[in-house]
PDB file of N, CA and C in Angstrom:
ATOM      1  N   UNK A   1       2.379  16.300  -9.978  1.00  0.00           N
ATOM      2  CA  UNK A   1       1.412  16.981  -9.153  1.00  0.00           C
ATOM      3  C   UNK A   1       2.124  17.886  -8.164  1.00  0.00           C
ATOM      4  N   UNK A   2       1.439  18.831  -7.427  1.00  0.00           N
ATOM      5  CA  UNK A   2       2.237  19.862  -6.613  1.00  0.00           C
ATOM      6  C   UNK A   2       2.281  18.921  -5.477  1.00  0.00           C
ATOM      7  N   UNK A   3       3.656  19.522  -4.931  1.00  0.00           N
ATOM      8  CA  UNK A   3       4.252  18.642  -3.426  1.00  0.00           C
ATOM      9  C   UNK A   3       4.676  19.484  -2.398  1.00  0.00           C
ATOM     10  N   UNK A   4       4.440  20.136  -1.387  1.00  0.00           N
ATOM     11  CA  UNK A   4       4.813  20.270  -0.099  1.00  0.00           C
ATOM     12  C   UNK A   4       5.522  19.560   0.959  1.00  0.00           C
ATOM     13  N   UNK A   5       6.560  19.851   1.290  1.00  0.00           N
ATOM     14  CA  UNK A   5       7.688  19.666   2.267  1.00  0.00           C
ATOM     15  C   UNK A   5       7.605  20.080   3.552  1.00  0.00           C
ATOM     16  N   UNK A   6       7.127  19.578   4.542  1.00  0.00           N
ATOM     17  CA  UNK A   6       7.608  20.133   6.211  1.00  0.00           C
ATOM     18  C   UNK A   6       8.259  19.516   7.024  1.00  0.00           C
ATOM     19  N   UNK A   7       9.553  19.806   6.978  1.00  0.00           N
ATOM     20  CA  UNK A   7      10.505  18.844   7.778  1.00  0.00           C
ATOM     21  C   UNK A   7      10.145  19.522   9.026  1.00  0.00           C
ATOM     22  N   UNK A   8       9.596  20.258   9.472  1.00  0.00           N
ATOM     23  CA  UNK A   8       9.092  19.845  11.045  1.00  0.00           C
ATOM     24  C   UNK A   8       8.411  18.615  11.312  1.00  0.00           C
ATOM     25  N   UNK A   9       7.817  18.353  10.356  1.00  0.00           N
ATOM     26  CA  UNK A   9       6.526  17.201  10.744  1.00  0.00           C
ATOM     27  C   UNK A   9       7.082  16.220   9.935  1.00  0.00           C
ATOM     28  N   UNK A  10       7.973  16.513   9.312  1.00  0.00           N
ATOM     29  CA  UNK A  10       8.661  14.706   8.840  1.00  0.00           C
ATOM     30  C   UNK A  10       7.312  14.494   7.517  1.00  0.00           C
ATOM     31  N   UNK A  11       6.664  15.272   6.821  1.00  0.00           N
ATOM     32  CA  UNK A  11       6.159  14.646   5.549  1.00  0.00           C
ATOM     33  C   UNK A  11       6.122  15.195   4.415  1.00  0.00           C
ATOM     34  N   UNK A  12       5.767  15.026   3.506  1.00  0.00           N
ATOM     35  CA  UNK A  12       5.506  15.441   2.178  1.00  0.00           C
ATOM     36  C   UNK A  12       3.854  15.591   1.898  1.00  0.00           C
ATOM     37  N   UNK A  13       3.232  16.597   1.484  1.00  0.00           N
ATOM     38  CA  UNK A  13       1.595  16.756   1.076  1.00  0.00           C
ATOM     39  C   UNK A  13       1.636  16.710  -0.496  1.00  0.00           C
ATOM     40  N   UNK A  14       1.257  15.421  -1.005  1.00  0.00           N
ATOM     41  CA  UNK A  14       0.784  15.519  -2.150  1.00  0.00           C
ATOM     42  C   UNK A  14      -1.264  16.017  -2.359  1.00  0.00           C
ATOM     43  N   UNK A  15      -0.845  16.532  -3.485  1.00  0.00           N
ATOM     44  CA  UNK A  15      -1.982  17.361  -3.712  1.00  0.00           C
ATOM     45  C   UNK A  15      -2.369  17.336  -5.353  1.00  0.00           C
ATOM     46  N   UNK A  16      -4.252  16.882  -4.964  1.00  0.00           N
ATOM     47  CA  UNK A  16      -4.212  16.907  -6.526  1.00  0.00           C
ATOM     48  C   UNK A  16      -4.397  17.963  -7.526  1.00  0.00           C
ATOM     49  N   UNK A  17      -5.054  17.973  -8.802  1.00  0.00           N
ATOM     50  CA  UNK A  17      -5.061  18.592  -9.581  1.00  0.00           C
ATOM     51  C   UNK A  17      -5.515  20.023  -9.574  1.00  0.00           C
ATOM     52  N   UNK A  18      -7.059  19.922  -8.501  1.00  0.00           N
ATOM     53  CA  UNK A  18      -7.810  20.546  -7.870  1.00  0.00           C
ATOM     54  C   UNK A  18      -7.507  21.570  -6.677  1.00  0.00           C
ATOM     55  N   UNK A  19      -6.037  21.103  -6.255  1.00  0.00           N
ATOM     56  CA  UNK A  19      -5.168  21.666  -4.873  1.00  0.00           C
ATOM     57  C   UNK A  19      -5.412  21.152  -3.790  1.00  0.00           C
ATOM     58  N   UNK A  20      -6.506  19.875  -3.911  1.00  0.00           N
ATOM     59  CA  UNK A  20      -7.113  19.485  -2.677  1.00  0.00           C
ATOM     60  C   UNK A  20      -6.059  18.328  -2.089  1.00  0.00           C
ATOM     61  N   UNK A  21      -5.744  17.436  -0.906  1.00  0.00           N
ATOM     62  CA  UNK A  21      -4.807  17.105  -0.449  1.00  0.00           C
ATOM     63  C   UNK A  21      -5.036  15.628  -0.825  1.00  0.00           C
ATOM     64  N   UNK A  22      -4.340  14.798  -1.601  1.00  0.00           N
ATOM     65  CA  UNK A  22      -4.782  13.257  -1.705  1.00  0.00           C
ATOM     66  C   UNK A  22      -3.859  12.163  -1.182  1.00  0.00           C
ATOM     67  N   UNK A  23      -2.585  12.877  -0.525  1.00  0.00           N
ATOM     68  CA  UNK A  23      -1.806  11.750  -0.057  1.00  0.00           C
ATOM     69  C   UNK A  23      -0.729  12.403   1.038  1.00  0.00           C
ATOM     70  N   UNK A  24      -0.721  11.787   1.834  1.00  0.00           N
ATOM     71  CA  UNK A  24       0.686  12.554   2.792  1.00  0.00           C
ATOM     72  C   UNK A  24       1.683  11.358   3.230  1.00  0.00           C
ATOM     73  N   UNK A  25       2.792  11.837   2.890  1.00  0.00           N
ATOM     74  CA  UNK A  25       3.838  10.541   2.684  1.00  0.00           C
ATOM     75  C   UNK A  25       4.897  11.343   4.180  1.00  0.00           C
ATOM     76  N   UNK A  26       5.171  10.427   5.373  1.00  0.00           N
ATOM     77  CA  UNK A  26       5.588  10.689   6.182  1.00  0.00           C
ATOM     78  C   UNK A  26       7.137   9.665   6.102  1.00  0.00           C
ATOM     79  N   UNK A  27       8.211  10.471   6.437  1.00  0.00           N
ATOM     80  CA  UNK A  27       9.271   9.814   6.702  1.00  0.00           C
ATOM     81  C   UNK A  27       9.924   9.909   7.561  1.00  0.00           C
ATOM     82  N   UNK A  28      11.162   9.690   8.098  1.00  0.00           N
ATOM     83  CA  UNK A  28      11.776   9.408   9.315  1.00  0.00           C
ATOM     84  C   UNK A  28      11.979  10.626  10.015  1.00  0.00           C
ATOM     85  N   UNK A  29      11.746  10.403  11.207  1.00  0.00           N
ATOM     86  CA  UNK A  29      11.076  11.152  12.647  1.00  0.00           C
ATOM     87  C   UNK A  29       9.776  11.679  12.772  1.00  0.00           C
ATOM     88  N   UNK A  30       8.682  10.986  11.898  1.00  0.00           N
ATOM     89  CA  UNK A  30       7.403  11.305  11.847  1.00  0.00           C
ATOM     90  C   UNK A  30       7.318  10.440  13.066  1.00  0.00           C
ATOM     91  N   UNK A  31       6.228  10.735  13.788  1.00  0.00           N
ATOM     92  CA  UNK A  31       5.406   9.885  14.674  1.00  0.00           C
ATOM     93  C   UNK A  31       4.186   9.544  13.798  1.00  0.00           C
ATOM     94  N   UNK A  32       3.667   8.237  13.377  1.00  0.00           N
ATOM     95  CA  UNK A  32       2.023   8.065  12.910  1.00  0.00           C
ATOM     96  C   UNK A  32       0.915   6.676  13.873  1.00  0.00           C
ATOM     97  N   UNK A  33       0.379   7.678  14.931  1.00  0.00           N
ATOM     98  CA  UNK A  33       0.145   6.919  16.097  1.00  0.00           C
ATOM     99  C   UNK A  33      -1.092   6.181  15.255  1.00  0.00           C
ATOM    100  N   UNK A  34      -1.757   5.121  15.459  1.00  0.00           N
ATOM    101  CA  UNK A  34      -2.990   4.225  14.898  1.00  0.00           C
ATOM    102  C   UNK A  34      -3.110   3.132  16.290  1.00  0.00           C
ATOM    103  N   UNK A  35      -4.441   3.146  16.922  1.00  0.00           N
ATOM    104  CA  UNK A  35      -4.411   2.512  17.918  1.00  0.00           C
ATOM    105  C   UNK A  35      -3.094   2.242  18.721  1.00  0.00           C
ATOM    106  N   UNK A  36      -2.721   3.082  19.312  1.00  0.00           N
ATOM    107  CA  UNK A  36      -1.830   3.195  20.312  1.00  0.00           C
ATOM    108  C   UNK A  36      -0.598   2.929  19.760  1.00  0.00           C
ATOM    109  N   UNK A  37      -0.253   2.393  18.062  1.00  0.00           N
ATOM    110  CA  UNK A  37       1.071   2.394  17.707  1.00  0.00           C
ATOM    111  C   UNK A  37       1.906   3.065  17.066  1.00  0.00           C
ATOM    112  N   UNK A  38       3.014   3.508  17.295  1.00  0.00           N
ATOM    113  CA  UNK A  38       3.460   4.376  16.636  1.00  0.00           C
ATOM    114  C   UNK A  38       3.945   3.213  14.671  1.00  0.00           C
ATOM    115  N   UNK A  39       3.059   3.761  13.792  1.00  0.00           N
ATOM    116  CA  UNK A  39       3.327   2.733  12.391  1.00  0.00           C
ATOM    117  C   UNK A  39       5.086   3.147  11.900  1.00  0.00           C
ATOM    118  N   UNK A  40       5.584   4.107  12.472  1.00  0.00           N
ATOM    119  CA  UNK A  40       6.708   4.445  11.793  1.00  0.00           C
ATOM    120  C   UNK A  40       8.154   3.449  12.621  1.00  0.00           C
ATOM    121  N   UNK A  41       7.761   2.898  13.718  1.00  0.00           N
ATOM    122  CA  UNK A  41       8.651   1.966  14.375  1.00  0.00           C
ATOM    123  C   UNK A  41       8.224   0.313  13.909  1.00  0.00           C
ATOM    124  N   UNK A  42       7.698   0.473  13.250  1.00  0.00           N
ATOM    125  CA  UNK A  42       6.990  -1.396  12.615  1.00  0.00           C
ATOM    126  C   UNK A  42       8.100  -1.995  11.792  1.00  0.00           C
ATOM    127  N   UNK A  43       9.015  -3.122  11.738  1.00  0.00           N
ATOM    128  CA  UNK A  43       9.730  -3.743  10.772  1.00  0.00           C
ATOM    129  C   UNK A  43       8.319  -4.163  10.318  1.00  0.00           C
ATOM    130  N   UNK A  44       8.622  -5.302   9.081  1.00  0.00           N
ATOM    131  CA  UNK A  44       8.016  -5.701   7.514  1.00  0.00           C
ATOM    132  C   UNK A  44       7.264  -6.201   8.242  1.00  0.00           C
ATOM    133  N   UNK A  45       7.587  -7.004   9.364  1.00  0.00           N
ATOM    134  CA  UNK A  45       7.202  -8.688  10.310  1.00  0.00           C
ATOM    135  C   UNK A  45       5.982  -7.789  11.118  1.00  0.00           C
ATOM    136  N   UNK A  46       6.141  -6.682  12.180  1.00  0.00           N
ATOM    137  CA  UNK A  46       5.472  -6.446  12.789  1.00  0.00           C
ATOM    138  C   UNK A  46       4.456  -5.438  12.664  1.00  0.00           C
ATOM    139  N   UNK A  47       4.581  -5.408  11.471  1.00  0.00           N
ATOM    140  CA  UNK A  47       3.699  -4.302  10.331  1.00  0.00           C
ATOM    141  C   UNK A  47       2.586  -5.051   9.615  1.00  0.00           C
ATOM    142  N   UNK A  48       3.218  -6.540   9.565  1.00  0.00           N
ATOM    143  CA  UNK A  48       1.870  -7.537   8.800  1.00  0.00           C
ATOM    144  C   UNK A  48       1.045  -7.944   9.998  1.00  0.00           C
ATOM    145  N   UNK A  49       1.666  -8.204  11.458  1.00  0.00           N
ATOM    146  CA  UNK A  49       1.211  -8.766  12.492  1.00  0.00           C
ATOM    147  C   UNK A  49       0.273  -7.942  12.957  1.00  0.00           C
ATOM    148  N   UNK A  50      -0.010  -6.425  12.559  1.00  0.00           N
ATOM    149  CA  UNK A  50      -0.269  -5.523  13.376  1.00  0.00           C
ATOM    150  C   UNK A  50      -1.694  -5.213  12.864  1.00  0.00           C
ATOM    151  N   UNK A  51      -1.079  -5.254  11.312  1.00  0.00           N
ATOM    152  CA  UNK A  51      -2.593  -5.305   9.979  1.00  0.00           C
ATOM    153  C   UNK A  51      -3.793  -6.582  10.584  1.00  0.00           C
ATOM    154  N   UNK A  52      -2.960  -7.503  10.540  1.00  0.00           N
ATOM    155  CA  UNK A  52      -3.329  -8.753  10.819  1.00  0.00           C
ATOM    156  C   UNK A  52      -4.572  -8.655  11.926  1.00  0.00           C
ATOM    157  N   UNK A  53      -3.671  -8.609  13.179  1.00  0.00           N
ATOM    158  CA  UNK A  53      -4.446  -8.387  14.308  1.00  0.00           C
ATOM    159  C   UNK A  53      -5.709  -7.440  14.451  1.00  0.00           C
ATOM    160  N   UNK A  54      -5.927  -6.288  13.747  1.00  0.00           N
ATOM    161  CA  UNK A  54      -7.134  -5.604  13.275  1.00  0.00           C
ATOM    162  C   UNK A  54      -7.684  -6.191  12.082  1.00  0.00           C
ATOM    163  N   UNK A  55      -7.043  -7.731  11.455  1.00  0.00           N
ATOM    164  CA  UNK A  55      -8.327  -8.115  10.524  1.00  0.00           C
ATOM    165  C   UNK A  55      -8.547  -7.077   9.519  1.00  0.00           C
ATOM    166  N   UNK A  56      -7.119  -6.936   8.889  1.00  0.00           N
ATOM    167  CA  UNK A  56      -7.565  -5.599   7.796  1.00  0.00           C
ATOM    168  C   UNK A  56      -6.767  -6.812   6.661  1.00  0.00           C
ATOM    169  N   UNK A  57      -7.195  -6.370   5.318  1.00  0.00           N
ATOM    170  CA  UNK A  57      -6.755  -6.740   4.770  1.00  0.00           C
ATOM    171  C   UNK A  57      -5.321  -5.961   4.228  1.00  0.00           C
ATOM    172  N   UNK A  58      -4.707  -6.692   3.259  1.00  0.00           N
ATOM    173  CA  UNK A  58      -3.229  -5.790   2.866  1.00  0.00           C
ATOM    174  C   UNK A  58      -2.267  -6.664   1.687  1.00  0.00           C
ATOM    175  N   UNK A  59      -1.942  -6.092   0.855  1.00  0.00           N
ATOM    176  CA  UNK A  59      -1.006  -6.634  -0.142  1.00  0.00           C
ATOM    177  C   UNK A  59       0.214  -6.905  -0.043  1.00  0.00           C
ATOM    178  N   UNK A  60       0.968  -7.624   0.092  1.00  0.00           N
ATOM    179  CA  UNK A  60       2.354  -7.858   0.198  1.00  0.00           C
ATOM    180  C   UNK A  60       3.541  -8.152  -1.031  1.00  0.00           C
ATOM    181  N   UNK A  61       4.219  -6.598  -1.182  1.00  0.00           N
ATOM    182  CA  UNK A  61       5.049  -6.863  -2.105  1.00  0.00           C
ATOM    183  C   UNK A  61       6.215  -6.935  -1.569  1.00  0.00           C
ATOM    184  N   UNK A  62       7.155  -6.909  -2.315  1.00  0.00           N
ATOM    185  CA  UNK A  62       8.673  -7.529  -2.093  1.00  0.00           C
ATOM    186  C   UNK A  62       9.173  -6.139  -1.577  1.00  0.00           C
ATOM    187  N   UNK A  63       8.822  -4.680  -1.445  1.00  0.00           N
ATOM    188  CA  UNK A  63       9.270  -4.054  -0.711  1.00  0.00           C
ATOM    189  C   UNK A  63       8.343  -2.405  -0.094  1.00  0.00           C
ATOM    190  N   UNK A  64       7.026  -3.638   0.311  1.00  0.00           N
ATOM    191  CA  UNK A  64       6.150  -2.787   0.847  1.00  0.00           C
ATOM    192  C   UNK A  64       4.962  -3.566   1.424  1.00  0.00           C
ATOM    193  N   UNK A  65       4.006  -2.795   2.239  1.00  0.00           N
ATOM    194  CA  UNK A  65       2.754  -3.640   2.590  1.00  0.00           C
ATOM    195  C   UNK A  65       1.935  -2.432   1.824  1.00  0.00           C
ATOM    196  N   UNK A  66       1.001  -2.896   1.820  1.00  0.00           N
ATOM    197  CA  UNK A  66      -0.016  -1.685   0.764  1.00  0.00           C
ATOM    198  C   UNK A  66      -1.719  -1.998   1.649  1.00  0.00           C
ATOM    199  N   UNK A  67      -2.760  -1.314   2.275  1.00  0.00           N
ATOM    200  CA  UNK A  67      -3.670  -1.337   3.245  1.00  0.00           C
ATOM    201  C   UNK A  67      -4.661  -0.613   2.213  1.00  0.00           C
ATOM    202  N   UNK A  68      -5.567  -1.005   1.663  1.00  0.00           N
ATOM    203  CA  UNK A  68      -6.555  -0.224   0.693  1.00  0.00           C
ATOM    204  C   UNK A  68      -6.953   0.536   1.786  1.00  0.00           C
ATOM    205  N   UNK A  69      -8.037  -0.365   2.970  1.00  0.00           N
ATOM    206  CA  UNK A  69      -9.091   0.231   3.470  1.00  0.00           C
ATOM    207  C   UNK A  69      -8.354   1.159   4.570  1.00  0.00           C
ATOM    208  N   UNK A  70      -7.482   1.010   5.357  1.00  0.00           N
ATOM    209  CA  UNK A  70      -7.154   2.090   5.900  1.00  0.00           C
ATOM    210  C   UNK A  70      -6.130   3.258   4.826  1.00  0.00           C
ATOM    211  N   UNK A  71      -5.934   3.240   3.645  1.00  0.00           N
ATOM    212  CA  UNK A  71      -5.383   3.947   2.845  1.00  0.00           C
ATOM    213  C   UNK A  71      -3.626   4.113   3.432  1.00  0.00           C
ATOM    214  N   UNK A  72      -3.281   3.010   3.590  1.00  0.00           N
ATOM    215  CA  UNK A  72      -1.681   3.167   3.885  1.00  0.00           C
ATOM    216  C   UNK A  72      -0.741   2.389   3.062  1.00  0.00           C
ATOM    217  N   UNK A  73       0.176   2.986   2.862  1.00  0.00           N
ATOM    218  CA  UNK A  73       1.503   1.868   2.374  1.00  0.00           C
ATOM    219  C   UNK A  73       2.547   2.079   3.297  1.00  0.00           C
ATOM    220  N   UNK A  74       3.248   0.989   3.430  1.00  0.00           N
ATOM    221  CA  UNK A  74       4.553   0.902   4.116  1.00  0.00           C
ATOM    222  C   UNK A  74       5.627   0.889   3.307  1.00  0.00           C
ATOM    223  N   UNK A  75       6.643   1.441   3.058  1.00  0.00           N
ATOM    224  CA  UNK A  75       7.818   1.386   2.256  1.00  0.00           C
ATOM    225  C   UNK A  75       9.257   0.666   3.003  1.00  0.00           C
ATOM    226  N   UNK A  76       9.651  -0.386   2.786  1.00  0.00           N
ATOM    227  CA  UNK A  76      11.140  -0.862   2.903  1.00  0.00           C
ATOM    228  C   UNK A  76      11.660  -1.328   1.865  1.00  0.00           C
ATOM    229  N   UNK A  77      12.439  -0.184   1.254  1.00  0.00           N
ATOM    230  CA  UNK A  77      13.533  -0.666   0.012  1.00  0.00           C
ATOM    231  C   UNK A  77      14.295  -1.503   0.183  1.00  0.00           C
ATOM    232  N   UNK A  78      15.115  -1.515   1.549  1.00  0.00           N
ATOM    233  CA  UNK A  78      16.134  -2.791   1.688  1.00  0.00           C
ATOM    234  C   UNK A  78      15.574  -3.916   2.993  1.00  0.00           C
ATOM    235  N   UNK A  79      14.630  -4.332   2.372  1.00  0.00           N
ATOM    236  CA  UNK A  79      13.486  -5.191   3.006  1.00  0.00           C
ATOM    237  C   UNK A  79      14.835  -6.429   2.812  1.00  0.00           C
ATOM    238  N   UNK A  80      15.209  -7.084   1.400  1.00  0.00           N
ATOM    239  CA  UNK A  80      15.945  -8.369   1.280  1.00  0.00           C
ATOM    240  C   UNK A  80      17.331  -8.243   2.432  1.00  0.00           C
ATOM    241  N   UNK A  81      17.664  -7.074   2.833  1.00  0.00           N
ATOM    242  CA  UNK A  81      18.998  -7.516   3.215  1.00  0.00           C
ATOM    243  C   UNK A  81      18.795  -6.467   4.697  1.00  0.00           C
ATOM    244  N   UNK A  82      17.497  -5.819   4.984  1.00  0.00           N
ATOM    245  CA  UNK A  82      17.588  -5.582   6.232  1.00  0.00           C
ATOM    246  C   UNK A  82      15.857  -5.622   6.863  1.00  0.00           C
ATOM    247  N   UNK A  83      15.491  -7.131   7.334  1.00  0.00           N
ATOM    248  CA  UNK A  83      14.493  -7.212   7.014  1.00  0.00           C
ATOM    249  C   UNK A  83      13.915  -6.509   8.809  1.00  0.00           C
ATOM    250  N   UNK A  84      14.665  -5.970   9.556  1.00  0.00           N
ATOM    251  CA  UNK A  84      14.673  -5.480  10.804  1.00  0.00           C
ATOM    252  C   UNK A  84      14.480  -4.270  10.631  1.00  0.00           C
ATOM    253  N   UNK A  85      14.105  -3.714   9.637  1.00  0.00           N
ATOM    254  CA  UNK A  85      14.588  -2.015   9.965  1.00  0.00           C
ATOM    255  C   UNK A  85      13.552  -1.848   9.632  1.00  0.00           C
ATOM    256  N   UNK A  86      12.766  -0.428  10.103  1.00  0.00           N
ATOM    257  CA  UNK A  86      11.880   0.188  10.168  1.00  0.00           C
ATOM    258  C   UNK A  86      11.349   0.598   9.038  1.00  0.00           C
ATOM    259  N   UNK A  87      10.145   1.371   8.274  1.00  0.00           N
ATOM    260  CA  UNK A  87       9.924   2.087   7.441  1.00  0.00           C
ATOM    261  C   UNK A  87      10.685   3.046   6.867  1.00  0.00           C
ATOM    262  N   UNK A  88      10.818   3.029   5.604  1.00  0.00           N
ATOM    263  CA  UNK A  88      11.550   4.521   4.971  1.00  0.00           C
ATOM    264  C   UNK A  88      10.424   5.813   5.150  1.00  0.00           C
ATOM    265  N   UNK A  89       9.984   5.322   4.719  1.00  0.00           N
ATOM    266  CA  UNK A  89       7.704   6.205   4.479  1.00  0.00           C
ATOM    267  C   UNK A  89       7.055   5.489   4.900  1.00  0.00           C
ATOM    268  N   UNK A  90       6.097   5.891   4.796  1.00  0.00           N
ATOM    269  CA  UNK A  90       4.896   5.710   5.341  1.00  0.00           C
ATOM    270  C   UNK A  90       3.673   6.456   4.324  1.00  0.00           C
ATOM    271  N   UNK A  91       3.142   6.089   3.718  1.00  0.00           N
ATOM    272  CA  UNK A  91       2.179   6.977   2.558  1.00  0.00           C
ATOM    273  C   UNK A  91       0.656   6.867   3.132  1.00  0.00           C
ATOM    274  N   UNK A  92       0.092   7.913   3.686  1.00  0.00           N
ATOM    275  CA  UNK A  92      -1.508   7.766   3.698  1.00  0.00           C
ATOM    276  C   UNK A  92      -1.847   8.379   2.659  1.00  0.00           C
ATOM    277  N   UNK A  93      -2.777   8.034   1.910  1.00  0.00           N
ATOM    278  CA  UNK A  93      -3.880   8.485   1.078  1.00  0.00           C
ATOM    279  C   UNK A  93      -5.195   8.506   0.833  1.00  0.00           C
ATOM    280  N   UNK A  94      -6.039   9.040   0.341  1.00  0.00           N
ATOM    281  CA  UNK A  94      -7.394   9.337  -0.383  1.00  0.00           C
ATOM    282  C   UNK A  94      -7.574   8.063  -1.188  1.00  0.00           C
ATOM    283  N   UNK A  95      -8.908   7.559  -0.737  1.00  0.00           N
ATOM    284  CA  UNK A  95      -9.438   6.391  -1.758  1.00  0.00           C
ATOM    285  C   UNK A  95      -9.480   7.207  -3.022  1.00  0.00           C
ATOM    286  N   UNK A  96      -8.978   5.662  -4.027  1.00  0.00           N
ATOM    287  CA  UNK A  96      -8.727   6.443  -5.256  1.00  0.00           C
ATOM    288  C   UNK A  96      -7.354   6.764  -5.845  1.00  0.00           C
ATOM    289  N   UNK A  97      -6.774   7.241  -4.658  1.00  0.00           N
ATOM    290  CA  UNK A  97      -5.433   7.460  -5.147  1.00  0.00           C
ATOM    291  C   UNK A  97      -4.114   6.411  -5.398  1.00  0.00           C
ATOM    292  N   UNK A  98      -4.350   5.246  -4.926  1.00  0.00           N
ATOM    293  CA  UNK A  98      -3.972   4.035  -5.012  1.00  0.00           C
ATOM    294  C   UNK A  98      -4.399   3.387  -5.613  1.00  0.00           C
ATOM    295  N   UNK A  99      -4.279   2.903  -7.217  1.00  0.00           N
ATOM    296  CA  UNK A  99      -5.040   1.904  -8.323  1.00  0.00           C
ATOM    297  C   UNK A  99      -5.584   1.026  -7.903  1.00  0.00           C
TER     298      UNK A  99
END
């Protein structure tokens, strides 16, 4: 699918077939504020605590959290051996665009 790059803003615009915008994947030095938090400073731990505490639901894989209803994923590739470190991405998307 077509992809857009703005390293001013730290993301990537995926876009679907149509040209219309279905996902924006933010990575390091994005700010992504959600009730007063910035989601791009969350380790694995305080990223489930945070879901949690708004009573959202969320999937937990071995190197991501995945949020249907607010349309987010969290990405940590080296979740096993650095379970402190922040997000790589951050993916919002369009219902739908997540199976």
């Amino acid at each position: 699918w077509p992809l857009d790059q703005f390293d001013v803003s730290s993301c990537f615009i995926n876009y679907d077939k149509n040209g219309k915008i279905e996902a924006v994947e933010f990575y390091e030095g994005a700010e992504v504020i959600y009730f007063g938090k910035n989601l791009m400073t969350l380790n694995f731990s305080e990223a489930k605590a945070f879901l949690s505490s708004l009573k959202l639901a969320f999937k937990e894989h071995d190197d991501s959290l995945l949020c249907h209803v607010l349309g987010i994923n969290f990405y940590y590739p080296s979740l096993d051996d650095e379970p402190n470190n922040m997000p790589e991405t951050l993916l919002t998307f369009k219902q739908g665009h997540w199976g």
